[in-house]
PDB file of N, CA and C in Angstrom:
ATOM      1  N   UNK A   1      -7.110 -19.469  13.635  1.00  0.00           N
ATOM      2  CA  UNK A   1      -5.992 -20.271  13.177  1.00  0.00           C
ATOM      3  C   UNK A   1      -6.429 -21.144  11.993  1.00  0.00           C
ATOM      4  N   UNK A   2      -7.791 -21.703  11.907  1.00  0.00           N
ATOM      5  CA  UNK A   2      -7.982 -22.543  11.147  1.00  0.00           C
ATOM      6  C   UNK A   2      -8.229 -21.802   9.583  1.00  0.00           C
ATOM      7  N   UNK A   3      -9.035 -20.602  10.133  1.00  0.00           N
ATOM      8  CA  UNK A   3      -8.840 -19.863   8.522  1.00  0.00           C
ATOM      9  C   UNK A   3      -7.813 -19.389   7.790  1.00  0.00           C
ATOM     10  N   UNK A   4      -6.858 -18.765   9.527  1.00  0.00           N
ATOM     11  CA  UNK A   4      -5.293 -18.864   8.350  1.00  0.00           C
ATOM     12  C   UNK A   4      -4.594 -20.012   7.975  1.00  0.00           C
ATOM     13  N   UNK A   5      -4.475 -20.973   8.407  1.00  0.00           N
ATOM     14  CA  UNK A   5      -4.135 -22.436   7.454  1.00  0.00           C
ATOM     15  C   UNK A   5      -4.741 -22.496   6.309  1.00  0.00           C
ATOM     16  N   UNK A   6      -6.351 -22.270   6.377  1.00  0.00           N
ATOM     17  CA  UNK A   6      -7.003 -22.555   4.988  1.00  0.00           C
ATOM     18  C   UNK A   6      -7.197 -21.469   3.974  1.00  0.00           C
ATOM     19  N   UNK A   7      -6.566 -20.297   4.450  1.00  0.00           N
ATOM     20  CA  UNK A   7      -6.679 -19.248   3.558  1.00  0.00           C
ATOM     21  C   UNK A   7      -5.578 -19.049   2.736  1.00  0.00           C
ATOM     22  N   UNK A   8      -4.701 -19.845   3.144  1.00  0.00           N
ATOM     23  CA  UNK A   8      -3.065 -19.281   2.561  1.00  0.00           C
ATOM     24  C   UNK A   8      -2.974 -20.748   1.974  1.00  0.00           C
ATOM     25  N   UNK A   9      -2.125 -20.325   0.533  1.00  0.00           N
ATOM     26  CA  UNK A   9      -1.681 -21.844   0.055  1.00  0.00           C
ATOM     27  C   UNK A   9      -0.446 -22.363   0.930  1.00  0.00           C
ATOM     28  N   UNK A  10      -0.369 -24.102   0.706  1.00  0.00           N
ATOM     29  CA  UNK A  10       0.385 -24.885   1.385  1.00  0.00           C
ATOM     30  C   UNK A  10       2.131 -23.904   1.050  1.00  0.00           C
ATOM     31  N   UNK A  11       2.070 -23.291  -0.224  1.00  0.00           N
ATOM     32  CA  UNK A  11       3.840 -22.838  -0.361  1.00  0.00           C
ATOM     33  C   UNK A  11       4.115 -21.844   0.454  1.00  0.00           C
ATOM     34  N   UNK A  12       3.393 -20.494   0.192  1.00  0.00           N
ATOM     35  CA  UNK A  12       2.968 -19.437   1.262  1.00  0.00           C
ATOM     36  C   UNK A  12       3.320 -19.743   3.109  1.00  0.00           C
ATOM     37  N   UNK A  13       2.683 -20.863   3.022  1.00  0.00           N
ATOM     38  CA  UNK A  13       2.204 -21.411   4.851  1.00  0.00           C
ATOM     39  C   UNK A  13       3.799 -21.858   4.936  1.00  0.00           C
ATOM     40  N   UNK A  14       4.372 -22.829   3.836  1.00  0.00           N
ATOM     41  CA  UNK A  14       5.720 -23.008   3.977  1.00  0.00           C
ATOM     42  C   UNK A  14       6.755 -22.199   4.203  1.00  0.00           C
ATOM     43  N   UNK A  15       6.722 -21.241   2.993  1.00  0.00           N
ATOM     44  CA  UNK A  15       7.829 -20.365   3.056  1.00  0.00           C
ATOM     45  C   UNK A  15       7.507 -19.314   3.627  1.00  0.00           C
ATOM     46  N   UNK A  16       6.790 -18.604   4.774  1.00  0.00           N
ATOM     47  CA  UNK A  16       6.256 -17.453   5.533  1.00  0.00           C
ATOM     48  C   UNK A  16       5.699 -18.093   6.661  1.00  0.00           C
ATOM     49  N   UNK A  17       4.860 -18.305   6.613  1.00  0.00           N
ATOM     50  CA  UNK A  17       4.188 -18.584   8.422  1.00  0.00           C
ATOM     51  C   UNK A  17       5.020 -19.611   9.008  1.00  0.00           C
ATOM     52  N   UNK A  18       5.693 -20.952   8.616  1.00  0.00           N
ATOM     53  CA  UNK A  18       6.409 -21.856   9.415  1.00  0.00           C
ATOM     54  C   UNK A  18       7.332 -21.558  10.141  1.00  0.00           C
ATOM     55  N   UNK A  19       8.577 -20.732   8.780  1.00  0.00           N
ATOM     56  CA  UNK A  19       9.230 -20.278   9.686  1.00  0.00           C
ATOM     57  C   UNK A  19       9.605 -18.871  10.465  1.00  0.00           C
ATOM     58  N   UNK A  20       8.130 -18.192  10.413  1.00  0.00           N
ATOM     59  CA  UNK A  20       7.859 -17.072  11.591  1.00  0.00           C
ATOM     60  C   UNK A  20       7.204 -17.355  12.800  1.00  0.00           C
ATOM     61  N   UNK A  21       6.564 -18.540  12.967  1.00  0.00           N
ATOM     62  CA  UNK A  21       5.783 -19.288  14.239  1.00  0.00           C
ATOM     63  C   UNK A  21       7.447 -20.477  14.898  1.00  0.00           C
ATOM     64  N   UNK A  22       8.205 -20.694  14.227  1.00  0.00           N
ATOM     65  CA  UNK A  22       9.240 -21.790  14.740  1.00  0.00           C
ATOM     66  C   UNK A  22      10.470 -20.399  15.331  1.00  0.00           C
ATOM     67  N   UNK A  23      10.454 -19.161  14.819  1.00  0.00           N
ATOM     68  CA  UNK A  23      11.343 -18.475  15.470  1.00  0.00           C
ATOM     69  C   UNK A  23      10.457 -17.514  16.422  1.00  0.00           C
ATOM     70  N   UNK A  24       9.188 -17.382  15.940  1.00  0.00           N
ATOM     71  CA  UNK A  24       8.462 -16.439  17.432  1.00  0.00           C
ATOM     72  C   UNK A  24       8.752 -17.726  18.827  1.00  0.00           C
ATOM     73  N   UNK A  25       8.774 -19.173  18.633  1.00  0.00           N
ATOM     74  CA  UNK A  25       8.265 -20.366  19.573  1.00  0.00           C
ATOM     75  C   UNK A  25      10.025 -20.475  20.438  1.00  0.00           C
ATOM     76  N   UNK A  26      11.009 -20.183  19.608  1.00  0.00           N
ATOM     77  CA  UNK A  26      12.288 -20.314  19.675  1.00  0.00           C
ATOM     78  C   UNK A  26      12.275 -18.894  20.924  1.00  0.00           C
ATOM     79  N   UNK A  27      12.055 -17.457  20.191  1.00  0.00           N
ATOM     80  CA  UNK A  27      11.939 -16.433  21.045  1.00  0.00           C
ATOM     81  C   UNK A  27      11.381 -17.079  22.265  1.00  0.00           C
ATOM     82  N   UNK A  28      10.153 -17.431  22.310  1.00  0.00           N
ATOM     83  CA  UNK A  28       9.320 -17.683  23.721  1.00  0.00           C
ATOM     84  C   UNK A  28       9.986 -18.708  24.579  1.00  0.00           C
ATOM     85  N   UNK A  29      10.334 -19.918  23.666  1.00  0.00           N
ATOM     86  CA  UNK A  29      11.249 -20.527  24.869  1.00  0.00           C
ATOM     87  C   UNK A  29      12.475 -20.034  25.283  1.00  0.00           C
ATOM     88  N   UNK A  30      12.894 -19.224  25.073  1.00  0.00           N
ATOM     89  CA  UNK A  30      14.100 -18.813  25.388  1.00  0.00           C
ATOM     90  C   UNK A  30      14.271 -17.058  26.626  1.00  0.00           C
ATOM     91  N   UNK A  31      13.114 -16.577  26.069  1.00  0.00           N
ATOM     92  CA  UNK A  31      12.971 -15.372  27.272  1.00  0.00           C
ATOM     93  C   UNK A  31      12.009 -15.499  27.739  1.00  0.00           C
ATOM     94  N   UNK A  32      10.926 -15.993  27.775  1.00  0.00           N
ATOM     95  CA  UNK A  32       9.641 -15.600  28.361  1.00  0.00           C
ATOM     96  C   UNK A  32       9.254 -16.398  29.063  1.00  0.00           C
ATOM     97  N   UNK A  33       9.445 -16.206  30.246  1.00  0.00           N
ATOM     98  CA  UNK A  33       9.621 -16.919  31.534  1.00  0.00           C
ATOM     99  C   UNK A  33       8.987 -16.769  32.810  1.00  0.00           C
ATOM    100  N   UNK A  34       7.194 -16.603  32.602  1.00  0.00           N
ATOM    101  CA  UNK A  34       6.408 -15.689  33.542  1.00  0.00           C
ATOM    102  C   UNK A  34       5.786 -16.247  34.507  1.00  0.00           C
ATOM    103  N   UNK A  35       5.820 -17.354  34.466  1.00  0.00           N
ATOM    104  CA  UNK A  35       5.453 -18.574  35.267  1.00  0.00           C
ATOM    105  C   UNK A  35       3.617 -18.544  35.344  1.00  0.00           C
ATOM    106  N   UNK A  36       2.987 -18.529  33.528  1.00  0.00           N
ATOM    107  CA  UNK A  36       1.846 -18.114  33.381  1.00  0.00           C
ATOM    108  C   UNK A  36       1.521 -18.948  31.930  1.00  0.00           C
ATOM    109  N   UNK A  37       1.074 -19.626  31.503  1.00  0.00           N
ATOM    110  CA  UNK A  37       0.442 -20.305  30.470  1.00  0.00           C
ATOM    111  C   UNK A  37      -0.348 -19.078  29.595  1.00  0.00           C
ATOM    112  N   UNK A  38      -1.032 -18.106  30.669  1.00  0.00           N
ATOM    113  CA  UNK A  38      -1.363 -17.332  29.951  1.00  0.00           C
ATOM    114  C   UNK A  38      -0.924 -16.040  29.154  1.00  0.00           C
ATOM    115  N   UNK A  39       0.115 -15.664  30.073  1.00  0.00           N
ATOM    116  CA  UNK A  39       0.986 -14.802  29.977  1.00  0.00           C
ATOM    117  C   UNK A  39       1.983 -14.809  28.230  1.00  0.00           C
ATOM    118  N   UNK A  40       2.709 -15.875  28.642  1.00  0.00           N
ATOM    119  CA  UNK A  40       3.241 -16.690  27.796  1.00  0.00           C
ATOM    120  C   UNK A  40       2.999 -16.913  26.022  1.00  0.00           C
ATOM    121  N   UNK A  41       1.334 -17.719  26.472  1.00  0.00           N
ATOM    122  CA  UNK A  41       0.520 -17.448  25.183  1.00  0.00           C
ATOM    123  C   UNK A  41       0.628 -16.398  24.131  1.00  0.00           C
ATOM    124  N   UNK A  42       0.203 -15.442  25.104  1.00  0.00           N
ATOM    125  CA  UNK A  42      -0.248 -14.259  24.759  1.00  0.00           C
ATOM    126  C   UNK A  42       0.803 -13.325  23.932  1.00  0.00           C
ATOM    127  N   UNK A  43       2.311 -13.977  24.905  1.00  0.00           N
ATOM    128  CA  UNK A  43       4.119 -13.028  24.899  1.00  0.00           C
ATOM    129  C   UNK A  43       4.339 -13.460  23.003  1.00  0.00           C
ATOM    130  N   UNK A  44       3.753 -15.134  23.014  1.00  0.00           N
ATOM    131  CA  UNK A  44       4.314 -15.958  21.787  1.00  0.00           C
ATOM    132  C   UNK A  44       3.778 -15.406  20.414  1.00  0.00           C
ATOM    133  N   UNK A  45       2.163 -15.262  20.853  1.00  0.00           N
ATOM    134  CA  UNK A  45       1.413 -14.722  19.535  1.00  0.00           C
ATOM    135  C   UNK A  45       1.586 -13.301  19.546  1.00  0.00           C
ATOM    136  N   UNK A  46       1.840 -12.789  20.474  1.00  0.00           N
ATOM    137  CA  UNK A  46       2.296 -11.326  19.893  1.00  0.00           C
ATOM    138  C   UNK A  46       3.410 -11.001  19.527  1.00  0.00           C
ATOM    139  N   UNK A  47       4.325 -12.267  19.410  1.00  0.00           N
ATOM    140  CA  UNK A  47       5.683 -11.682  19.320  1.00  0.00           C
ATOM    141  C   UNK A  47       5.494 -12.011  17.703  1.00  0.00           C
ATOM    142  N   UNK A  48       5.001 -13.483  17.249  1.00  0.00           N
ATOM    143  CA  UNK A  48       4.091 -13.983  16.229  1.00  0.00           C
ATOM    144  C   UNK A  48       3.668 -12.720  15.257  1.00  0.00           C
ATOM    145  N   UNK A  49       2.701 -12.373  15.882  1.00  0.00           N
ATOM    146  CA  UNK A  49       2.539 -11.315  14.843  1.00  0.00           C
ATOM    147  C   UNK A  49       3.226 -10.322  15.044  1.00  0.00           C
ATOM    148  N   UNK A  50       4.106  -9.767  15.289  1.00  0.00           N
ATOM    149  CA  UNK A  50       5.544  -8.451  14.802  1.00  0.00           C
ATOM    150  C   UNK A  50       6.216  -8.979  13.920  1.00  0.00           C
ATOM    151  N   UNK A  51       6.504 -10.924  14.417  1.00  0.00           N
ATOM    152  CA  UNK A  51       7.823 -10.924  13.067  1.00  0.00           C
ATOM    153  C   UNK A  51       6.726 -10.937  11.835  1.00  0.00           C
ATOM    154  N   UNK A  52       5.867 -11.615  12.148  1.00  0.00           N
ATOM    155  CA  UNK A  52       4.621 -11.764  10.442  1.00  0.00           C
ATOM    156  C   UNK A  52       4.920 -10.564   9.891  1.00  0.00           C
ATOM    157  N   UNK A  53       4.221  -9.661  10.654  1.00  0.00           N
ATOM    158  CA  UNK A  53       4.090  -7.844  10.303  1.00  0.00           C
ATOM    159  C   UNK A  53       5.629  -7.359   9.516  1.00  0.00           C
ATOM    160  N   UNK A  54       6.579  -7.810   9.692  1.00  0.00           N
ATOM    161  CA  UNK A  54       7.715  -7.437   9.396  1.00  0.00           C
ATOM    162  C   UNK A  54       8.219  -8.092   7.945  1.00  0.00           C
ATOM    163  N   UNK A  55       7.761  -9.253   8.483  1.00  0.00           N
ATOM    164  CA  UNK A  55       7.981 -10.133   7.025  1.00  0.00           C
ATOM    165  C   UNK A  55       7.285  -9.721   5.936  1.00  0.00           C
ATOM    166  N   UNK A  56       5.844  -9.438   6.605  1.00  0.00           N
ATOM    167  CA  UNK A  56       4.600  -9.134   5.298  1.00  0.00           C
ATOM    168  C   UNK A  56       5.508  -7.678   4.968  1.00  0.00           C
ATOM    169  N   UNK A  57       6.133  -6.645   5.305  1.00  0.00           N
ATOM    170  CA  UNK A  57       6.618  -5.605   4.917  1.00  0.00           C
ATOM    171  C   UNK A  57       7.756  -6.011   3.957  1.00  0.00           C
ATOM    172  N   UNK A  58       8.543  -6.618   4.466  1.00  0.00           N
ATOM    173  CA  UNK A  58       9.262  -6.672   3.989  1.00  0.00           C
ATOM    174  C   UNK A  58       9.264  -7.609   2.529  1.00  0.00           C
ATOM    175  N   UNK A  59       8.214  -8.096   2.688  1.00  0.00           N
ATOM    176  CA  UNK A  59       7.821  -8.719   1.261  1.00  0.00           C
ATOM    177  C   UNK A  59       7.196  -8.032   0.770  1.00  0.00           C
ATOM    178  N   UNK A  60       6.702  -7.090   0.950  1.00  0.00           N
ATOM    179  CA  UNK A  60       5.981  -5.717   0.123  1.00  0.00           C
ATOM    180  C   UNK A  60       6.586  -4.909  -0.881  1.00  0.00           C
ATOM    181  N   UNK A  61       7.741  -4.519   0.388  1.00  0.00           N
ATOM    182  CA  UNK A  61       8.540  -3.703  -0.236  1.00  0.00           C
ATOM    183  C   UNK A  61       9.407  -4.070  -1.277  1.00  0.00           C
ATOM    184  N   UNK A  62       9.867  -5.489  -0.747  1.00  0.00           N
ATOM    185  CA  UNK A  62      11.010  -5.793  -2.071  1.00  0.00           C
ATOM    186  C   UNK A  62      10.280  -6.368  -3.258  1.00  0.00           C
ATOM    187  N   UNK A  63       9.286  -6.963  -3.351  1.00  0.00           N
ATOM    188  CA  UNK A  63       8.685  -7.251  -4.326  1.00  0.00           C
ATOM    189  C   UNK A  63       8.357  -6.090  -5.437  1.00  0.00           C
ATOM    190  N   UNK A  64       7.722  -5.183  -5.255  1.00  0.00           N
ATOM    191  CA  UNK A  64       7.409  -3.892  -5.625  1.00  0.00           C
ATOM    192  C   UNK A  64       8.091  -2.818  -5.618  1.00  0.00           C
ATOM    193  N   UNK A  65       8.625  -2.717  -7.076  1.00  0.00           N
ATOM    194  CA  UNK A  65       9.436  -1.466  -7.587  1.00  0.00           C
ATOM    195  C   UNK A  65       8.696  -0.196  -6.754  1.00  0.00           C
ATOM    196  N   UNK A  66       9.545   0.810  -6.626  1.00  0.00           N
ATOM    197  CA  UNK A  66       8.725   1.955  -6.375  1.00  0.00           C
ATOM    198  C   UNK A  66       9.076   2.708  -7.791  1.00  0.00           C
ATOM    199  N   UNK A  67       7.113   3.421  -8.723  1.00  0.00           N
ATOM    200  CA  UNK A  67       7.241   4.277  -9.620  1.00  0.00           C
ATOM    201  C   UNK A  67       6.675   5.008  -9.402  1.00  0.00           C
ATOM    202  N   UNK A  68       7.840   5.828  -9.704  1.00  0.00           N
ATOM    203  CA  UNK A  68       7.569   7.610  -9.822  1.00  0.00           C
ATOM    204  C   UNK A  68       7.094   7.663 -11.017  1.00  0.00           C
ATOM    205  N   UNK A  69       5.684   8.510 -10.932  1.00  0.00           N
ATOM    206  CA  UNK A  69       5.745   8.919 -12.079  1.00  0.00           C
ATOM    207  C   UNK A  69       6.054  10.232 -12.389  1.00  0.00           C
ATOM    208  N   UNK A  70       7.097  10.306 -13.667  1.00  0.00           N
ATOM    209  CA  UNK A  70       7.143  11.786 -13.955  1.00  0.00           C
ATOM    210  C   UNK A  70       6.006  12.918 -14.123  1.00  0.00           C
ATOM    211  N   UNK A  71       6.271  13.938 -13.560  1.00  0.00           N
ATOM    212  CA  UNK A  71       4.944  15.392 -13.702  1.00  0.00           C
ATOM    213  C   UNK A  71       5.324  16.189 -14.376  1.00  0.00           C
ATOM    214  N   UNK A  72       4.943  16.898 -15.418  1.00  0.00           N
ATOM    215  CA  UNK A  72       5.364  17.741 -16.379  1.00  0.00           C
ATOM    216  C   UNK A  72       5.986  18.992 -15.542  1.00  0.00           C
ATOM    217  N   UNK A  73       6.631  19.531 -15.883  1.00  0.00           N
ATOM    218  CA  UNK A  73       7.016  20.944 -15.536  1.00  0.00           C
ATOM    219  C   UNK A  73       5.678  22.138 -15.531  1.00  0.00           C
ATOM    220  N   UNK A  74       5.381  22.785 -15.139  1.00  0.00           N
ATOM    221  CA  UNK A  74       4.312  24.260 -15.203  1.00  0.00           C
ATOM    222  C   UNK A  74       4.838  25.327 -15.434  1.00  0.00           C
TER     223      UNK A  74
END
């Protein structure tokens, strides 16, 4: 945790990780109900990293044109 705080700039951490850890925390309080601290943990950061994973895609993709490059005919 501490290297991803210090690896990512403060805008980044703003506009991507805040609010994917405040809606994975929203998910967890709201279904995950195992009567386990550990369980729980575990439900939050993995749910944590799918939306990340999704976001990081989805900032992939739209950022970045897709080019074709043309191939000559043979």
């Amino acid at each position: 945790m501490f290297t991803l705080v210090r690896s990512l700039s403060l805008r980044r951490l703003a506009l991507e990780q805040i609010p994917t850890v405040a809606v994975a925390w929203l998910l967890a309080e709201a279904f995950y109900k195992f009567h386990s601290f550990t369980l729980e943990a575990g439900a939050f950061l993995g749910t944590w990293f799918v939306l990340d994973a999704g976001v990081q895609f989805a900032r992939s993709f739209l950022s970045k044109p897709q080019k074709v490059a043309a191939q000559p005919l043979r």
